[in-house]
C-alpha atoms as a PDB file:
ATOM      1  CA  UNK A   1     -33.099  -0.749  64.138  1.00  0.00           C
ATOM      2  CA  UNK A   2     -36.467  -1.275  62.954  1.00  0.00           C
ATOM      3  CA  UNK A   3     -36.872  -5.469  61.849  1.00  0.00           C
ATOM      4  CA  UNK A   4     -38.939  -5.325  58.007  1.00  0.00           C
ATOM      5  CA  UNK A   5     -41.354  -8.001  57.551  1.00  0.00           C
ATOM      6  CA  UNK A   6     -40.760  -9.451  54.334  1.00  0.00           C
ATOM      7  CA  UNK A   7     -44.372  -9.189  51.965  1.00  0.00           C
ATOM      8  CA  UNK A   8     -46.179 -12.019  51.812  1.00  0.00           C
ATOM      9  CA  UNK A   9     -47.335 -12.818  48.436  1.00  0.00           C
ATOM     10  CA  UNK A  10     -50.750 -14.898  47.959  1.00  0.00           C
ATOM     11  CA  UNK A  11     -51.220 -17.052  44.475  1.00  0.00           C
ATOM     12  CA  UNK A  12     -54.827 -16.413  43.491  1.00  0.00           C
ATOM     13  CA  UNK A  13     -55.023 -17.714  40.113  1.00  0.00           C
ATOM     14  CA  UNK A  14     -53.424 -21.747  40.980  1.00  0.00           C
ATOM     15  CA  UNK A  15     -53.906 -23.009  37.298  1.00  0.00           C
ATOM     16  CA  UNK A  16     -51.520 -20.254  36.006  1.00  0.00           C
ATOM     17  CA  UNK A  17     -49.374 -20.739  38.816  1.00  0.00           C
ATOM     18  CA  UNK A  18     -49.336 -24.710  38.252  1.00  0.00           C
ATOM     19  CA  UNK A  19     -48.673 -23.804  34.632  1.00  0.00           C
ATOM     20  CA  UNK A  20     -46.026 -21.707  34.821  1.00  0.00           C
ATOM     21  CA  UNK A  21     -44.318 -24.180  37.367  1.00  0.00           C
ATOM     22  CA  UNK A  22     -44.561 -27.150  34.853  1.00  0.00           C
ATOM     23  CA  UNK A  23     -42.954 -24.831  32.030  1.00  0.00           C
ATOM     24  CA  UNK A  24     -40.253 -24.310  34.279  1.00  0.00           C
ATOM     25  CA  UNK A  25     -39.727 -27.632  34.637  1.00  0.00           C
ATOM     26  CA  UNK A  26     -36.782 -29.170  32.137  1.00  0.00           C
ATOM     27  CA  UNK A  27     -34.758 -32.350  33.130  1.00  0.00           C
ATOM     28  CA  UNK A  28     -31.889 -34.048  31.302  1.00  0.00           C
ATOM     29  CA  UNK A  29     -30.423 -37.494  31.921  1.00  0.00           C
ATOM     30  CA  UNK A  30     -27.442 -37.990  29.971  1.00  0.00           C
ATOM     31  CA  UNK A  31     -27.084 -42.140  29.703  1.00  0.00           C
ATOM     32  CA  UNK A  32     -23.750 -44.420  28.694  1.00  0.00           C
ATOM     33  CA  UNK A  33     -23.575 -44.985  25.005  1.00  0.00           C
ATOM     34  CA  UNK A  34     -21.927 -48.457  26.062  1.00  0.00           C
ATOM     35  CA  UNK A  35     -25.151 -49.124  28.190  1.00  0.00           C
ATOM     36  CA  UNK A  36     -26.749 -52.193  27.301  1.00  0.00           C
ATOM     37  CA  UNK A  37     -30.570 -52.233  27.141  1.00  0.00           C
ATOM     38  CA  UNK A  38     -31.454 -54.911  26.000  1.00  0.00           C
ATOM     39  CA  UNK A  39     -30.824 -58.223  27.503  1.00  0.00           C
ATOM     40  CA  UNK A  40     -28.840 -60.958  25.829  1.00  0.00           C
ATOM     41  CA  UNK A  41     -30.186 -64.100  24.705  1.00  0.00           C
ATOM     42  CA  UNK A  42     -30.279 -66.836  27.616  1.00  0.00           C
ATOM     43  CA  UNK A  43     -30.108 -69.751  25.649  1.00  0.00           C
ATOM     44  CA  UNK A  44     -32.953 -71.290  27.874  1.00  0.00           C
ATOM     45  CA  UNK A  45     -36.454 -72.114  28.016  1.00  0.00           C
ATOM     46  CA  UNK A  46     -39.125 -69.784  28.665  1.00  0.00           C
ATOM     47  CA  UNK A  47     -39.529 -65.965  28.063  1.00  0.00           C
ATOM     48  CA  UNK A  48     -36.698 -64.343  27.393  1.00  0.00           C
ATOM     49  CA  UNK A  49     -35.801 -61.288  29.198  1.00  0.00           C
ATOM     50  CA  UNK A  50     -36.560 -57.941  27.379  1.00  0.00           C
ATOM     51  CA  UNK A  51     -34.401 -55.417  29.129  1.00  0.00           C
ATOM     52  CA  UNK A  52     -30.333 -56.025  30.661  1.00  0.00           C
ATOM     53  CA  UNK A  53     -30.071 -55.826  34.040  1.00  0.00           C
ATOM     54  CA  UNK A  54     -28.313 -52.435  33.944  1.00  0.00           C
ATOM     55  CA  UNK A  55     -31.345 -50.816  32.259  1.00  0.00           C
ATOM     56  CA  UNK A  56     -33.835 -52.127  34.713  1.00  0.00           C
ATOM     57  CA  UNK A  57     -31.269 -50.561  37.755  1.00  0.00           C
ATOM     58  CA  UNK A  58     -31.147 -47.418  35.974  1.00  0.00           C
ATOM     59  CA  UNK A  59     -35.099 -47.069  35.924  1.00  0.00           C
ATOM     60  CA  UNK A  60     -35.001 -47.698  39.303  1.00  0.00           C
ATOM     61  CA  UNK A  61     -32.349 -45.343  40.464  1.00  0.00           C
ATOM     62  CA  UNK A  62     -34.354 -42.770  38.648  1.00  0.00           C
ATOM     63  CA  UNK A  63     -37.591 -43.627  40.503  1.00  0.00           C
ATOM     64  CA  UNK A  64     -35.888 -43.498  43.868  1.00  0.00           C
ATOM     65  CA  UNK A  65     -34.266 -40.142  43.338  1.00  0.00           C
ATOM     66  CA  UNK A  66     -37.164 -38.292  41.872  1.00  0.00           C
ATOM     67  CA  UNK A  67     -40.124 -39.935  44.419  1.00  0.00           C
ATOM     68  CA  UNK A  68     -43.168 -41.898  42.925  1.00  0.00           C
ATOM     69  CA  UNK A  69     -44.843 -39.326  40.578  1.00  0.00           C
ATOM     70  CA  UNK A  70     -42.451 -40.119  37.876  1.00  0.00           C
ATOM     71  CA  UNK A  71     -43.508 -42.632  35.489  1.00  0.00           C
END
């Protein structure tokens, strides 16, 4: 029995390889409707906060999973 070497293919043209790679490409994040995003009033002095504390997690979580080159 004879082992066959499987071919070796060589991308020559990288920018229509890239291309066709970021076509391919399709992501979905489904989110809870009940999700709050924005934060609730504090009642105190200062800035308020902009987004809950939920949203902010759920930014993070995303960056963690999916490595620094989302932004």
């Amino acid at each position: 029995m004879t082992n066959s070497v499987p071919a070796r293919y060589r991308t020559t043209n990288w920018k229509s390889y890239n291309e066709a790679l970021t076509r391919r490409v399709s992501l979905l994040i489904w989110q809870d409707k009940n999700m709050v995003r924005r934060a609730p009033k504090a009642g105190r002095n200062g800035r308020p906060p902009v987004f809950s504390d939920a949203a902010i997690q759920f930014c993070l979580m995303v960056k963690v999973l999916f490595g620094p080159g989302v932004s």
